[in-house]
Protein backbone atom coordinates (compact mmCIF):
# COMPACT_ATOMS: atom_id res chain seq x y z
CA UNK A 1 7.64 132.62 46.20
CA UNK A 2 6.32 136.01 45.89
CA UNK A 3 8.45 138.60 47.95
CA UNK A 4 6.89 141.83 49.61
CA UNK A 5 9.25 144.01 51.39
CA UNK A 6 8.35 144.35 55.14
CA UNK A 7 5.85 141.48 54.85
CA UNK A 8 2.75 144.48 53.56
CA UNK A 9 -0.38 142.41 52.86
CA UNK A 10 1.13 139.22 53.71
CA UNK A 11 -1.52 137.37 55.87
CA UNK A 12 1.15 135.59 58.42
CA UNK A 13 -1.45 134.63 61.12
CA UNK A 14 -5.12 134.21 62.24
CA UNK A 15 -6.13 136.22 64.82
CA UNK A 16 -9.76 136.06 66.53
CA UNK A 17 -8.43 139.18 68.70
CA UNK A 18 -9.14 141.94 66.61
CA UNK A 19 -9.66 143.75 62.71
CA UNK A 20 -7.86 146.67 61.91
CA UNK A 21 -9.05 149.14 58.59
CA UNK A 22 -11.76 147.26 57.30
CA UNK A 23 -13.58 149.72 54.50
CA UNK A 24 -11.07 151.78 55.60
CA UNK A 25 -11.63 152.94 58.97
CA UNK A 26 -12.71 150.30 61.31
CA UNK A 27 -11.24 148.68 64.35
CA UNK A 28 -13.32 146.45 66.50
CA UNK A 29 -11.88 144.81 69.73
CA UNK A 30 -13.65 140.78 69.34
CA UNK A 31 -16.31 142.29 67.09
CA UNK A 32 -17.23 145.06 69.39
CA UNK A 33 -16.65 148.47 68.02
CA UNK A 34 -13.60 150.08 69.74
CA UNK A 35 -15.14 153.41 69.53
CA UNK A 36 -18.02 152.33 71.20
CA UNK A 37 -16.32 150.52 73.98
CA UNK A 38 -14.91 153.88 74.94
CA UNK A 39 -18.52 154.99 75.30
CA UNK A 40 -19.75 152.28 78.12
CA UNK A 41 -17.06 150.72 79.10
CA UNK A 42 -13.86 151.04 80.97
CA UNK A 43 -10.06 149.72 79.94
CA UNK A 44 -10.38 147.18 82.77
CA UNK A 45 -13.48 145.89 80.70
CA UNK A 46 -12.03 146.08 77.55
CA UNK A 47 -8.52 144.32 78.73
CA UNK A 48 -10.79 141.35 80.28
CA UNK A 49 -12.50 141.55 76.38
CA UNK A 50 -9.39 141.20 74.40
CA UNK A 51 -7.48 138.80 76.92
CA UNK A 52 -10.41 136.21 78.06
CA UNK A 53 -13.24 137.34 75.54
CA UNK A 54 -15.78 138.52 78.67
CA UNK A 55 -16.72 142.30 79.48
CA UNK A 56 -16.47 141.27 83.05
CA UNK A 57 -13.54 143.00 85.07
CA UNK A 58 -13.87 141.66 88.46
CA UNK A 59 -10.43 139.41 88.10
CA UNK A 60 -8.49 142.01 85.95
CA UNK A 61 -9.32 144.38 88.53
CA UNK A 62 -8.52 142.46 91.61
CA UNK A 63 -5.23 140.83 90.50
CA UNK A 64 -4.09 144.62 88.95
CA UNK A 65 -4.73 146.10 92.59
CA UNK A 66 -2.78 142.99 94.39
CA UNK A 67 0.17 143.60 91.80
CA UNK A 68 0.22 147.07 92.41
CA UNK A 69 0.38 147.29 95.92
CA UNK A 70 2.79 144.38 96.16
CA UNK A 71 5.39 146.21 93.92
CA UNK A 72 4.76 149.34 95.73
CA UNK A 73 6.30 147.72 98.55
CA UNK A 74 8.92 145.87 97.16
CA UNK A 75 12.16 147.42 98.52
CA UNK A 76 14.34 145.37 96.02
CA UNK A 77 12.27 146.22 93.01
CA UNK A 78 11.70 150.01 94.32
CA UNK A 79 15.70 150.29 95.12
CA UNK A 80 16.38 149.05 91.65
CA UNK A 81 13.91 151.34 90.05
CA UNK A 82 15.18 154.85 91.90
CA UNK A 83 18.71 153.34 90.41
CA UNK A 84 18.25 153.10 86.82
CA UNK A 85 15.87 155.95 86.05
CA UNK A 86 18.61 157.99 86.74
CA UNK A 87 20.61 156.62 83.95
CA UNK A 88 18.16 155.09 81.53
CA UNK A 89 15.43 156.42 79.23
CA UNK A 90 11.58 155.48 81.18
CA UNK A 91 11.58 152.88 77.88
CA UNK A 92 14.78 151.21 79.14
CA UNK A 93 13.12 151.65 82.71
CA UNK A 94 10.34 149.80 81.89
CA UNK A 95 11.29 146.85 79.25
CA UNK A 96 14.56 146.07 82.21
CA UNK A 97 12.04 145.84 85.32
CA UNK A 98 9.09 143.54 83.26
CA UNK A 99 12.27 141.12 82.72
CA UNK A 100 13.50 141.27 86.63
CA UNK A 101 9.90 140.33 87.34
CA UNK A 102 9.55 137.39 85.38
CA UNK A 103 7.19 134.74 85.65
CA UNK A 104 7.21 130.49 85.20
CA UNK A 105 3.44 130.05 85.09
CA UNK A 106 3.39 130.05 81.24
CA UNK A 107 6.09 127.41 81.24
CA UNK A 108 4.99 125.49 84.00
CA UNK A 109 1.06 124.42 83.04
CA UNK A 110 0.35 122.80 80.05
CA UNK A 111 -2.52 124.92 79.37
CA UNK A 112 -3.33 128.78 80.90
CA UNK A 113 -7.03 129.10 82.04
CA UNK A 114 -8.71 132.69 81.71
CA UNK A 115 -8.31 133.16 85.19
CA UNK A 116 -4.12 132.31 84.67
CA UNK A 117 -4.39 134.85 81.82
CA UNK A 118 -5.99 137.77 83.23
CA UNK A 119 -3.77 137.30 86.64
CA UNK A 120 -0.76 137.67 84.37
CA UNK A 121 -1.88 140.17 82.28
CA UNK A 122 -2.53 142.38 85.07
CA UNK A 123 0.48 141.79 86.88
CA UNK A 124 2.17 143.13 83.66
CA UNK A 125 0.45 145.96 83.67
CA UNK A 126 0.40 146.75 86.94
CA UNK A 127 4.04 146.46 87.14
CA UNK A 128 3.94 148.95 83.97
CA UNK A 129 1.87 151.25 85.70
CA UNK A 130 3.84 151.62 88.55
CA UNK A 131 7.09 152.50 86.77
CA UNK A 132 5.23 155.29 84.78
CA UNK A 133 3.39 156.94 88.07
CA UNK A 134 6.59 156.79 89.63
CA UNK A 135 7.42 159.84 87.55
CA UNK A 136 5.18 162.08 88.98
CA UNK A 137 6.18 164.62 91.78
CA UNK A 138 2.83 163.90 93.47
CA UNK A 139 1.47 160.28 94.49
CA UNK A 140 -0.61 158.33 92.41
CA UNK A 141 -1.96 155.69 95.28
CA UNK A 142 -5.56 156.27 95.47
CA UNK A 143 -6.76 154.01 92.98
CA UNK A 144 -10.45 154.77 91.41
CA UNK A 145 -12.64 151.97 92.10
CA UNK A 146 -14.38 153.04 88.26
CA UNK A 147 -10.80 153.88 86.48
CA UNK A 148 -8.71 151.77 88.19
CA UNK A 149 -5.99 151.78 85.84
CA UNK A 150 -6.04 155.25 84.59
CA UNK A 151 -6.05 156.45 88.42
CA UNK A 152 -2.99 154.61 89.28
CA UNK A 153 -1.24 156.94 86.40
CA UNK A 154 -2.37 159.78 87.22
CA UNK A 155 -1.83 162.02 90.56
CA UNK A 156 -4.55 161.48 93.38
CA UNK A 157 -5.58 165.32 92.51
CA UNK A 158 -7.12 164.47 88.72
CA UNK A 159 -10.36 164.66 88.00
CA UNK A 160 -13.13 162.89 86.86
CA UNK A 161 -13.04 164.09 83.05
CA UNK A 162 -9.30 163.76 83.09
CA UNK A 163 -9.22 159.89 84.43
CA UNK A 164 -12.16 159.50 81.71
CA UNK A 165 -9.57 160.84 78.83
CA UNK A 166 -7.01 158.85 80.01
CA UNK A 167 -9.18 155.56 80.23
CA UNK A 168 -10.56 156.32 77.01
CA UNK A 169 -6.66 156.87 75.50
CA UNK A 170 -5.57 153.47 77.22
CA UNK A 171 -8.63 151.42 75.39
CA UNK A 172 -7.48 152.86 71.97
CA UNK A 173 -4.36 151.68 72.69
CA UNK A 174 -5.79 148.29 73.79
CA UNK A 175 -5.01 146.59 70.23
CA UNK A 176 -4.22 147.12 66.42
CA UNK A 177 -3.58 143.50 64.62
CA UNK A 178 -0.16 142.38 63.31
CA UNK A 179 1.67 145.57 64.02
CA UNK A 180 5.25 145.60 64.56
CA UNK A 181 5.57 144.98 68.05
CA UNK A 182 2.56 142.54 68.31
CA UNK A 183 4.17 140.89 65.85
CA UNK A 184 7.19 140.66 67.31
CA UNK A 185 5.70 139.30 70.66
CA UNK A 186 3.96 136.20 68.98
CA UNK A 187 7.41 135.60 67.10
CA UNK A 188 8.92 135.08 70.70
CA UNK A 189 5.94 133.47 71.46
CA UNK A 190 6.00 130.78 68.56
CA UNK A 191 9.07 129.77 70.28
CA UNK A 192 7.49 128.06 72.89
CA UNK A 193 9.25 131.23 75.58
CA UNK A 194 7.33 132.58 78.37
CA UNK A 195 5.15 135.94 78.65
CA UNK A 196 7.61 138.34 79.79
CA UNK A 197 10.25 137.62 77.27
CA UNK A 198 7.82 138.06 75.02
CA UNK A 199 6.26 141.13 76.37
CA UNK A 200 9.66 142.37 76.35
CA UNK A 201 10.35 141.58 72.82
CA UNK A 202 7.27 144.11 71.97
CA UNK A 203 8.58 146.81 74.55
CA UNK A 204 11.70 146.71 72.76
CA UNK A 205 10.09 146.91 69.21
CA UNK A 206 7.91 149.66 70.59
CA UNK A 207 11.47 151.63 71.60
CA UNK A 208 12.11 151.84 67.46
CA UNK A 209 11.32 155.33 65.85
CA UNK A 210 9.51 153.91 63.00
CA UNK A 211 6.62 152.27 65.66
CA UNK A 212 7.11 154.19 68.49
CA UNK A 213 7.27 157.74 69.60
CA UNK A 214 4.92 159.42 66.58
CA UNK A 215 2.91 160.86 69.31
CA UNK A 216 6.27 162.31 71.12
CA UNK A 217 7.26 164.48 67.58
CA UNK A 218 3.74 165.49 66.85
CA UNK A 219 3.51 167.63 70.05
CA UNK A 220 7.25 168.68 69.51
CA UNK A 221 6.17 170.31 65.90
CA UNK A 222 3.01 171.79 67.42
CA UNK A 223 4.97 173.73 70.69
CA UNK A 224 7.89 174.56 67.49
CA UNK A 225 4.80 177.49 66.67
CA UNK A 226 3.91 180.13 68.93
CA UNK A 227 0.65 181.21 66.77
CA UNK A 228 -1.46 179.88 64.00
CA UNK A 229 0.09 182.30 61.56
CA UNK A 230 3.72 180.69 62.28
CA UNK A 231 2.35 177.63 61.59
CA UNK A 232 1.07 177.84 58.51
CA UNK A 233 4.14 179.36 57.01
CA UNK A 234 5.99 176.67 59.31
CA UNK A 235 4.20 173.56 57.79
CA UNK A 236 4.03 174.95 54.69
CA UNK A 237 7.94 175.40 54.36
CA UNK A 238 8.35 171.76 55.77
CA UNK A 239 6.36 170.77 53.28
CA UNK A 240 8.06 172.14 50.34
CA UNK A 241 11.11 170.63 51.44
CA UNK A 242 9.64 167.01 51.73
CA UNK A 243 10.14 166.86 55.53
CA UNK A 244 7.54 164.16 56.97
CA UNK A 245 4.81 165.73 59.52
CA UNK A 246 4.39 163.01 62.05
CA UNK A 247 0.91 161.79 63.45
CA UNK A 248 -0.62 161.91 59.37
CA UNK A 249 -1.83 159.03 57.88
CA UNK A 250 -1.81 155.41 58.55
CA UNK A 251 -0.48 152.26 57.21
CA UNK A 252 -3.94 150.78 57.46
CA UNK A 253 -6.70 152.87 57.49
CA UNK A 254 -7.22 154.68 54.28
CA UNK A 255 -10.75 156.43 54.92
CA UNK A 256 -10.11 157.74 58.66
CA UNK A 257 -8.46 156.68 62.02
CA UNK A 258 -11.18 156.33 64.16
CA UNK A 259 -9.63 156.52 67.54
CA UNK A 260 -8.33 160.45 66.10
CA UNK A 261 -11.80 161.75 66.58
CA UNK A 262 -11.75 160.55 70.38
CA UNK A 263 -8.92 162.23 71.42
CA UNK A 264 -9.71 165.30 69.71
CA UNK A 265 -12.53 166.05 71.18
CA UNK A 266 -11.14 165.24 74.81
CA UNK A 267 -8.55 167.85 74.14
CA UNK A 268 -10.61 170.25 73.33
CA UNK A 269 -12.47 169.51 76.69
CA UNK A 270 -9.55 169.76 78.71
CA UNK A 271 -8.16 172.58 77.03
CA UNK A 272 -8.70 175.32 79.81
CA UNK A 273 -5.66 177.91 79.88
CA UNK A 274 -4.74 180.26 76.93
CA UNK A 275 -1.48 178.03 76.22
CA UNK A 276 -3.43 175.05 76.15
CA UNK A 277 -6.24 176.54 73.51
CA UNK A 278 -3.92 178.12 71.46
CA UNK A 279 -2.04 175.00 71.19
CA UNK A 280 -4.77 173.16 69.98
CA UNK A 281 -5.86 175.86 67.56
CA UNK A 282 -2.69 175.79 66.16
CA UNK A 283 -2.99 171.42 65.93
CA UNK A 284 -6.34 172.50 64.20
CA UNK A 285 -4.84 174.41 61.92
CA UNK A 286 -1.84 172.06 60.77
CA UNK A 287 -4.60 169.29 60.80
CA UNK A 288 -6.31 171.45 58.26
CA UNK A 289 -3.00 172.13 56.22
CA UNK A 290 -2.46 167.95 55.72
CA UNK A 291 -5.95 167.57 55.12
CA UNK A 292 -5.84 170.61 51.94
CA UNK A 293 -1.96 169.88 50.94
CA UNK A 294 -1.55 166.46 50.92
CA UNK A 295 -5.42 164.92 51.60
CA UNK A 296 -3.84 163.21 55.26
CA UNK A 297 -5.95 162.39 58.21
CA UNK A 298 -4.64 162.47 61.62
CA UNK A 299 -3.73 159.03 63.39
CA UNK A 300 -4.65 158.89 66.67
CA UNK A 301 -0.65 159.82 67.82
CA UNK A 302 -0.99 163.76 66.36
CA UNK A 303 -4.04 164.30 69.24
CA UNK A 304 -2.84 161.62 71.24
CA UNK A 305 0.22 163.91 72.16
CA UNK A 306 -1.75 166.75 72.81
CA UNK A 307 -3.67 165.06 75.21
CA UNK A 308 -1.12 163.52 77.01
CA UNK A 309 0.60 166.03 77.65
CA UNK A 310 -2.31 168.08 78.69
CA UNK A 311 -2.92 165.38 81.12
CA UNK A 312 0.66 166.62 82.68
CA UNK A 313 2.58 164.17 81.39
CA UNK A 314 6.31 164.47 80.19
CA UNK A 315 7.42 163.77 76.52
CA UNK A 316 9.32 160.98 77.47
CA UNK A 317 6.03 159.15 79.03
CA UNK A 318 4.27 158.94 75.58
CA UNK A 319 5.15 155.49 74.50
CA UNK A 320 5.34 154.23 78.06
CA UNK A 321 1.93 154.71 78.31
CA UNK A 322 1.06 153.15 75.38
CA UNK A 323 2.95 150.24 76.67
CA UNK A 324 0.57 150.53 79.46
CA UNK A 325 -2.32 150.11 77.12
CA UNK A 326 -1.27 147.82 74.59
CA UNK A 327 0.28 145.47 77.35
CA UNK A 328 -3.13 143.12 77.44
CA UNK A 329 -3.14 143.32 73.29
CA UNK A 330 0.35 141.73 73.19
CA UNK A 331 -0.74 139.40 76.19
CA UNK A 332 -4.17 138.29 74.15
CA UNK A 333 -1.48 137.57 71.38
CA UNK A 334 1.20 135.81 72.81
CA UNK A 335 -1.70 133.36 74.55
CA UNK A 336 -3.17 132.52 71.57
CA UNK A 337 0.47 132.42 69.66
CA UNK A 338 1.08 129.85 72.39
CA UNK A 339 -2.23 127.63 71.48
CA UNK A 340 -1.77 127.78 67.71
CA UNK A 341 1.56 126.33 68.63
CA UNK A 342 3.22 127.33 65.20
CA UNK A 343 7.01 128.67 64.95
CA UNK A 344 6.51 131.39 62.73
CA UNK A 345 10.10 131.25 60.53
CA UNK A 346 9.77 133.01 57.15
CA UNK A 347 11.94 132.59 54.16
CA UNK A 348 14.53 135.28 52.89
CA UNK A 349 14.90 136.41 49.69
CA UNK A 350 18.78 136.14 48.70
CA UNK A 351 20.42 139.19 47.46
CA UNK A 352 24.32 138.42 47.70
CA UNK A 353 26.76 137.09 45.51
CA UNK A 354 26.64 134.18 43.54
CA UNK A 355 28.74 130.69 44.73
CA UNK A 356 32.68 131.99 45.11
């Protein structure tokens, strides 16, 4: 049996969900261009696309809005919340409040209709939501009736470009394939467990440094550099001394990441003080190094940051969010994990000692 470290280019699944890096630079959300979807559509669209294969976001909508207001005025869960977040990491917040939740429906029916699928989906995601606006100083309980989910991140105050950046960020983070904590949700899934354990399982992969948290040291190295001309001697010495440069390159795309382009561009919008336009003349500019030193594109986690953060929010907040977006992907995944009804178990390659 051939071995390859880390399973790379080992097909262990079909998938109707989504392609990742196809010639290169592709990803397309149940054939639709991902890119594209960020042109027309909204995340509440695309989440009812990758979870029950329709544009239509009527029932993600209305179940997200009943979820979110229930847990807003859930004493227990609230009382629970204001206790560990002054303890835990928002991470730790978030993967130990989807568990108290829970849910039976996926073990009590035999089979989930969409309408089962998007209600639990969205009740996931509200609940995510909810932890992650709960960080804000100012309230985030006027929902858009356009971005519904972006709005209920975001203070009441944001505008109209900066709930479009943020929608636009969550639908890039919709889905990417077999990655490490997809994967890991349809291994809990194969098991025959229910959705939150295995939404769990990919909030906990998603913790790991090597998955998570490229975005979070991207905007660390860019606020390192006070001016362009620091770094390019900055970068430059990193360089020389082998040090990785997180948010460059991709294990998949080889051409371009075409979510990078997206966020770019709505920093650069956003971008209105001096701090904020130096700092992303000085993400230009190490861009520019990777691209001339070591021929690297930027994943969509070196802008990502930038934008995030523009977008007010704290460090710690970058991977929650993307837990916020990529919590229909692993949903879509562990639903039709549960149909193929296959344990995935793969065989180890012994390395020990011989019989003693």
């Amino acid at each position: 049996m051939e071995f390859s470290p880390g399973l790379r280019g080992v097909v262990a699944g079909e998938t109707s969900i989504s392609t990742v890096g196809k010639e290169g630079t592709s990803l397309r959300y149940r054939g639709y261009d991902a890119t594209d979807l960020t042109k027309n559509n909204t995340y509440e669209q695309v989440a009812s696309l990758i979870i029950a294969d329709s544009l239509n976001d009527k029932d993600f909508k209305k179940s997200f809005s009943k979820y979110y207001l229930e847990i807003s005025k859930d004493q227990k869960i609230n009382d629970l919340l204001n206790e560990i977040k002054q303890t835990l990491h928002p991470m730790d917040v978030i993967r130990t409040l989807v568990s108290y939740k829970g849910e039976l429906t996926t073990l009590r029916k035999q089979q989930l209709d969409k309408e089962d699928k998007t209600e639990l989906s969205a009740r996931i995601n509200a609940t995510v939501c909810y932890i992650i606006a709960s960080y804000h100083e100012e309230s985030c309980d006027e929902l858009d009736s356009q971005y519904l989910v972006a709005s209920s991140l975001l203070p009441n105050s944001s505008s109209k470009d900066q709930l479009e950046a943020l929608d636009d960020m969550l639908i890039l983070y919709a889905e990417h394939g077999f990655n490490a904590s997809t994967f890991a949700t349809r291994v809990t899934a194969s098991t025959r467990a229910d959705l939150t354990g295995a939404i769990v399982s990919g909030i906990a992969t998603l913790k790991g440094e090597l998955h998570g948290g490229a975005n979070e040291r991207a905007v660390e190295l860019i606020n390192s550099f006070d001016s362009v001309e620091e770094a390019i001697d900055g970068v430059k010495q990193l360089l020389e001394k082998k040090k990785k440069i997180m948010g460059f390159g991709h294990g998949v795309y080889k051409v371009q990441d075409p979510r990078s382009p997206i966020v770019k561009s709505w920093v650069e919008k956003l971008a209105q003080t001096e701090f904020s336009k130096n700092r992303f003349e000085i993400a230009k500019k190490i861009d520019q190094i990777m691209d001339e030193e070591k021929n690297l594109f930027p994943n969509v986690d070196f802008y990502g940051g930038l934008l995030l953060a523009e977008l007010g929010f704290e460090v710690d907040l970058f991977t929650p969010i993307f837990v916020a977006g990529r919590s229909v992907g692993w949903a879509a995944h562990y639903f039709e994990q549960r149909e193929q009804d296959i344990l995935i178990r793969p065989a180890a390659k012994y390395i020990g000692p011989s019989e003693r």
